[in-house]
Protein backbone atom coordinates (compact mmCIF):
# COMPACT_ATOMS: atom_id res chain seq x y z
CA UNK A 1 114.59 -7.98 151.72
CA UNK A 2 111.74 -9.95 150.38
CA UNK A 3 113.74 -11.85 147.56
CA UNK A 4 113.86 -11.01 143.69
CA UNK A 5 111.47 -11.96 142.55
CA UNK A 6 109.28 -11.95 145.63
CA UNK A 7 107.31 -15.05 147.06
CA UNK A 8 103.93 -16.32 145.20
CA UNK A 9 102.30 -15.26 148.40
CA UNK A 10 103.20 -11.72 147.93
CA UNK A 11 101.66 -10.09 145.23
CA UNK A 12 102.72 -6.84 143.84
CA UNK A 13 99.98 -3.53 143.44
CA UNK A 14 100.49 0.45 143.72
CA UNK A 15 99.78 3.28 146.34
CA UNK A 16 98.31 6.06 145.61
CA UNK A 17 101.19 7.70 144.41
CA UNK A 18 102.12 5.23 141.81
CA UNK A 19 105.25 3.26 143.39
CA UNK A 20 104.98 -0.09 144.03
CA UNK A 21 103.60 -2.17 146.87
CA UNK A 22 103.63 -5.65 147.58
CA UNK A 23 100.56 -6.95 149.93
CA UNK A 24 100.89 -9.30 152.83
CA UNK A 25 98.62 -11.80 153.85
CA UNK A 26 98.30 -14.44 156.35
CA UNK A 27 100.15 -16.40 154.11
CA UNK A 28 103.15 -14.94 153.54
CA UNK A 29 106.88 -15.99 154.43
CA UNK A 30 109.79 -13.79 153.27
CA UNK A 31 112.60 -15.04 155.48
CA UNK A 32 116.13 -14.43 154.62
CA UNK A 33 119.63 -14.34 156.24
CA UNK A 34 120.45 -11.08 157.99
CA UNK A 35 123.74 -10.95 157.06
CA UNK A 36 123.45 -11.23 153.04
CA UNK A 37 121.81 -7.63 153.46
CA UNK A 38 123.59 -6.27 157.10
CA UNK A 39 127.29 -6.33 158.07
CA UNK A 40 127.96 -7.43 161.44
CA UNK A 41 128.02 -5.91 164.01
CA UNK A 42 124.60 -4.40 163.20
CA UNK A 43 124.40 -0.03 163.01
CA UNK A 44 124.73 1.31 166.33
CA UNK A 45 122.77 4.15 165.41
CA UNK A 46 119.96 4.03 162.60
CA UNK A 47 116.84 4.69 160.72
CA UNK A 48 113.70 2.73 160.16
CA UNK A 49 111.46 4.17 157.53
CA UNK A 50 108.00 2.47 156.50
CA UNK A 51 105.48 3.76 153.95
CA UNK A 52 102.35 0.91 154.75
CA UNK A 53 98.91 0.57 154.79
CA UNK A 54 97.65 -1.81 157.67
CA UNK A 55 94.26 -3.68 156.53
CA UNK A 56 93.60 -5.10 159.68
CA UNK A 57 93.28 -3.84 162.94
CA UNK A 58 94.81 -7.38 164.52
CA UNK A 59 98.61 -6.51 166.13
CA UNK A 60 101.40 -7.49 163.43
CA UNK A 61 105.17 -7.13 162.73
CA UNK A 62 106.52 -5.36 160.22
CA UNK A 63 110.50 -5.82 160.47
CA UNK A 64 112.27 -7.88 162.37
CA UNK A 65 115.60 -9.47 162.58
CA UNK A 66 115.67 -12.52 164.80
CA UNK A 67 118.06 -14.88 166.57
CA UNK A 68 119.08 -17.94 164.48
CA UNK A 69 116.44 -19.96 166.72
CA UNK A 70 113.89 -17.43 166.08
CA UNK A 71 113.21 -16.78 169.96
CA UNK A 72 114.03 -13.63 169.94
CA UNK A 73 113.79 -10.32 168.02
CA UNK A 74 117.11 -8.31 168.02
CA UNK A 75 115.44 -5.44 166.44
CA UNK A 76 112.16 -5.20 165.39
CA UNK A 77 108.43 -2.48 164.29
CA UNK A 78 105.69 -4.02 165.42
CA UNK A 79 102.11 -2.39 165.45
CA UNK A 80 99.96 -3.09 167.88
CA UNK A 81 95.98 -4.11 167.91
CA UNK A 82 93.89 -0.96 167.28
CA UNK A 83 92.00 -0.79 170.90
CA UNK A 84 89.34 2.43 171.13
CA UNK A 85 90.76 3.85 167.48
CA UNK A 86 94.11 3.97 169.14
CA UNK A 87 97.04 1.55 168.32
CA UNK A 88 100.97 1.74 169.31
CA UNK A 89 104.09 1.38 166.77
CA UNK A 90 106.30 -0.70 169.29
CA UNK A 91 110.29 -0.71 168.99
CA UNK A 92 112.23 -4.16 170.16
CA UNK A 93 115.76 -3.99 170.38
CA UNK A 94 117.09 -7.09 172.22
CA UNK A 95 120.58 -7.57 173.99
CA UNK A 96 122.24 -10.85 172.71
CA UNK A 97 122.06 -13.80 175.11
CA UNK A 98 118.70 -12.58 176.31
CA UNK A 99 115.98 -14.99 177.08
CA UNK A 100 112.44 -12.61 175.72
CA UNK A 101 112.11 -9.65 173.35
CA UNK A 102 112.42 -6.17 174.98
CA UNK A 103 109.94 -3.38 174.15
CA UNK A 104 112.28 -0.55 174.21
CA UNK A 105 109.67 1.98 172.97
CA UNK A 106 106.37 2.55 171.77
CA UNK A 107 104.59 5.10 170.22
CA UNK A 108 100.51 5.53 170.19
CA UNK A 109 99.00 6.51 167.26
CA UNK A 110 95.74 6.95 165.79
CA UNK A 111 94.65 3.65 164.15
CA UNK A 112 96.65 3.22 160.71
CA UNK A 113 94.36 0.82 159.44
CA UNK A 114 93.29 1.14 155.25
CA UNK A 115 95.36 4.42 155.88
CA UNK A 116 98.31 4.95 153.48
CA UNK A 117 100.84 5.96 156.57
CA UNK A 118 104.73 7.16 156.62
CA UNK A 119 106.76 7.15 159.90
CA UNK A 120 110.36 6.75 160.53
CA UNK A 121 112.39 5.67 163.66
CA UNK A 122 115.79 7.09 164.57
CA UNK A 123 118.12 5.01 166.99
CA UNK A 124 121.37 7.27 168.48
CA UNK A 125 122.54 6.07 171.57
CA UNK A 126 119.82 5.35 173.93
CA UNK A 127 117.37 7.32 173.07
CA UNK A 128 114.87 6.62 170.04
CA UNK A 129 112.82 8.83 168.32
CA UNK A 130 109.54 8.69 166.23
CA UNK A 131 108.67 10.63 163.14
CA UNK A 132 104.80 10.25 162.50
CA UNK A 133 103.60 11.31 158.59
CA UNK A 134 106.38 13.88 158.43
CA UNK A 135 104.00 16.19 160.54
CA UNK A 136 104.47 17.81 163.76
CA UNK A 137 106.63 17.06 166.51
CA UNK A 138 108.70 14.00 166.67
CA UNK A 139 108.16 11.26 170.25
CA UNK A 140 111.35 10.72 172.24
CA UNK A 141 111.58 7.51 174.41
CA UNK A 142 115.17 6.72 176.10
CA UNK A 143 116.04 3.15 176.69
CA UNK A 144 118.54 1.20 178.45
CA UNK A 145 121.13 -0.08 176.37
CA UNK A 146 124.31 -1.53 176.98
CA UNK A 147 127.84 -0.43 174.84
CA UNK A 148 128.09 -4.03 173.39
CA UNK A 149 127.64 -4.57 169.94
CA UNK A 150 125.23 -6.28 167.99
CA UNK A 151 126.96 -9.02 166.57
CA UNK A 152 124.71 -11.18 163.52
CA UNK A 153 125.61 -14.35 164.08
CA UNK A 154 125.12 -16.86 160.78
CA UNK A 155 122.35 -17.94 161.36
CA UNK A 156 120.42 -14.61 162.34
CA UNK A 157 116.88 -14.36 160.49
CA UNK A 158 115.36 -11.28 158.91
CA UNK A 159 111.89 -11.05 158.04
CA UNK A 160 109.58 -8.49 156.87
CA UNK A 161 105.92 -8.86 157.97
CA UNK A 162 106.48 -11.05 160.47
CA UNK A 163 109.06 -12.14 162.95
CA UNK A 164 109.38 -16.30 162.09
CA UNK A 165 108.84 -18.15 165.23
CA UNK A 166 109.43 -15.31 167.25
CA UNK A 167 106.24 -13.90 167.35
CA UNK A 168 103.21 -15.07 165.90
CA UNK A 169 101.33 -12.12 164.74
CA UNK A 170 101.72 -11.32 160.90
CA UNK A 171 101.92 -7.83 159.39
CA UNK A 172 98.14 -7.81 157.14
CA UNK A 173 97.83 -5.18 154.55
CA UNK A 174 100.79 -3.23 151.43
CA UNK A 175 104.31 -2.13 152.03
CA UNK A 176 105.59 0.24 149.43
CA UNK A 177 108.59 1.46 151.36
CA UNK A 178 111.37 -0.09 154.22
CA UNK A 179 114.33 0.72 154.83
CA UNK A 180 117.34 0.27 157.21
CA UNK A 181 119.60 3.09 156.85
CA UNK A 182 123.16 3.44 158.99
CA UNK A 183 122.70 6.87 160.28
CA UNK A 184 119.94 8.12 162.85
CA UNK A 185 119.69 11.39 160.61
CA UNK A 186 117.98 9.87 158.01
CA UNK A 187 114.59 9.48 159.80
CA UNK A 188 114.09 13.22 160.30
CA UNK A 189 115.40 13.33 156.45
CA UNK A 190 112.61 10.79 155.22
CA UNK A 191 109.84 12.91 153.89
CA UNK A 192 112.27 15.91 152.02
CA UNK A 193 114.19 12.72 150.09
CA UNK A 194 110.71 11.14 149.49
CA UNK A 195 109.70 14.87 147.64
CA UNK A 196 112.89 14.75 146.02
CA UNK A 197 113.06 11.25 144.63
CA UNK A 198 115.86 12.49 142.04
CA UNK A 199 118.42 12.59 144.65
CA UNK A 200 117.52 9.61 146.86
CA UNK A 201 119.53 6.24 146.79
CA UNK A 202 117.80 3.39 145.70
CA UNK A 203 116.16 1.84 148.19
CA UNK A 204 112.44 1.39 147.80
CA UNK A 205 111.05 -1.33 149.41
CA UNK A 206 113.43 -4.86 149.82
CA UNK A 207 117.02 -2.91 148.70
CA UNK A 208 118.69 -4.18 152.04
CA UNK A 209 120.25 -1.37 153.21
CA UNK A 210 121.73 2.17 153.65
CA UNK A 211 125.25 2.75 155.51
CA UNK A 212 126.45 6.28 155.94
CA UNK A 213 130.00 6.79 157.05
CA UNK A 214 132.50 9.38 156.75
CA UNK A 215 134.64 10.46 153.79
CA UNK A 216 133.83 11.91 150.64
CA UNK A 217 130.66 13.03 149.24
CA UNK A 218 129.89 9.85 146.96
CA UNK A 219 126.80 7.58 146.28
CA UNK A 220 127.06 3.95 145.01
CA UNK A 221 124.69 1.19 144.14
CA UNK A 222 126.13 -2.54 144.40
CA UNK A 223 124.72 -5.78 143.30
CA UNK A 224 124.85 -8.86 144.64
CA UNK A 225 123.81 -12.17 144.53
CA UNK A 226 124.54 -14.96 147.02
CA UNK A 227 123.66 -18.57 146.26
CA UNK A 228 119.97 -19.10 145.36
CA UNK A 229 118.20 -21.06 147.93
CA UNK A 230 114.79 -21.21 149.58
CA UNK A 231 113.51 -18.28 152.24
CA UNK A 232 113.66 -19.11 156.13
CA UNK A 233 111.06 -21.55 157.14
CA UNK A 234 110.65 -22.09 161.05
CA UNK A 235 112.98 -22.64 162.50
CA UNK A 236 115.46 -23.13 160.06
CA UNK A 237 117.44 -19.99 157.91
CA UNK A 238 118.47 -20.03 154.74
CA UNK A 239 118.15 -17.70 151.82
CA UNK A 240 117.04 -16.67 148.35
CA UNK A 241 118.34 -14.15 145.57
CA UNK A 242 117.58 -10.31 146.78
CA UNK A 243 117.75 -7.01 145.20
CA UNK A 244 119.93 -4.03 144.73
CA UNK A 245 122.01 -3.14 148.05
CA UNK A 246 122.18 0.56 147.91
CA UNK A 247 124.52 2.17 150.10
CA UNK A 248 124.87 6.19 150.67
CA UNK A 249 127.98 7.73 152.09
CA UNK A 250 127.09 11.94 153.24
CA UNK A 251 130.36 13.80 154.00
């Protein structure tokens, strides 16, 4: 989701467990279309999973996907500044045709900052639910949502440590994992694949995405390439070459 190879501003380093990380400064701008990695209409019900570490305790985004104007974020992670060693991981998901980003959910947590951190949202119906370093009991926040679908229009932006010109504040520190997976299960599912990398799709950080649907029991990893061109500036969208798509189907 970051392009292949990945921006000059982005430079590449390792977490602690020896998988790959790419750090984001101030500088960096990884825009790309939303629907070279998502099909339209976007999952109905889904997983977020990040493996970060924050460097700064300023507010930043993480994910995002955006309008084509880059007003508004359709869906979008956003951590909050840390305030009293406390900060919040905040959930948008925005109706089309609305004017202003809506905070569907947020989740405080103890600051994250130089802290290697895995959490994982699950989306099913209207209620969205927050896994927090695969230890103790998940959050639960419900809200409103209508039955309409999330159509991507062309234009529609997705960015990864920030949100384009939909919100200023940039994601500061390493991302080693993110990943948008079609089914809501795979949040609470996060931390047994991550122990059990042998049987996980590939999907480390930037692989686009995961869609589970029904049918056989099969796995399969595509490739593709849509015309090279340069990543989203503000508040134009275009695109660049990105990496494997991976896409899991569970019976």
């Amino acid at each position: 989701m970051i392009g292949d190879p990945p921006p000059d501003e982005i430079t590449q380093v390792y977490s602690p467990d020896n998988s790959p990380g790419y750090v984001f400064g101030p500088d960096a701008n990884t825009g790309q279309l939303a629907r070279a990695h998502f099909r339209s209409p976007f999952f109905r019900h889904f997983s977020l999973l990040f493996h970060l570490q924050p460097t700064s305790p300023k507010a930043g985004v993480i994910f995002s996907i955006t309008d084509p104007n880059q007003k508004v974020m359709y869906v979008a992670v956003k951590l909050s500044a840390v305030q009293g060693g406390k900060q919040k991981v905040i959930f948008y998901y925005t109706e089309p045709d609305s004017d202003t980003s809506y905070e569907a959910a947020s989740f405080s947590v103890s600051s994250l900052v130089n802290v290697w951190t895995r959490f994982s949202i699950a989306v099913f119906e209207d209620q969205v639910t927050f896994y927090m370093n695969c230890d103790g009991e998940p959050q639960v926040m419900r809200f409103e949502r209508s039955p309409d679908n999330m159509d991507l229009e062309a234009g529609t932006g997705l960015f990864v440590g920030q949100a384009g010109g939909a919100d200023p504040d940039k994601f500061l520190g390493v991302i080693g994992d993110l990943k948008v997976v079609g089914d809501p299960r795979a949040a609470e599912r996060y931390c047994e694949e991550e122990e059990d990398d042998s049987d996980a799709a590939s999907g480390d950080y930037g692989s686009g995405y995961e869609d589970s649907g029904q049918g056989e029991d099969r796995r399969r990893t595509v490739t593709a390439k849509p015309p090279s061109l340069r990543p989203i500036q503000q508040p134009p969208v275009t695109s660049k070459p990105f990496s494997t798509v991976a896409a899991e189907r569970p019976a």
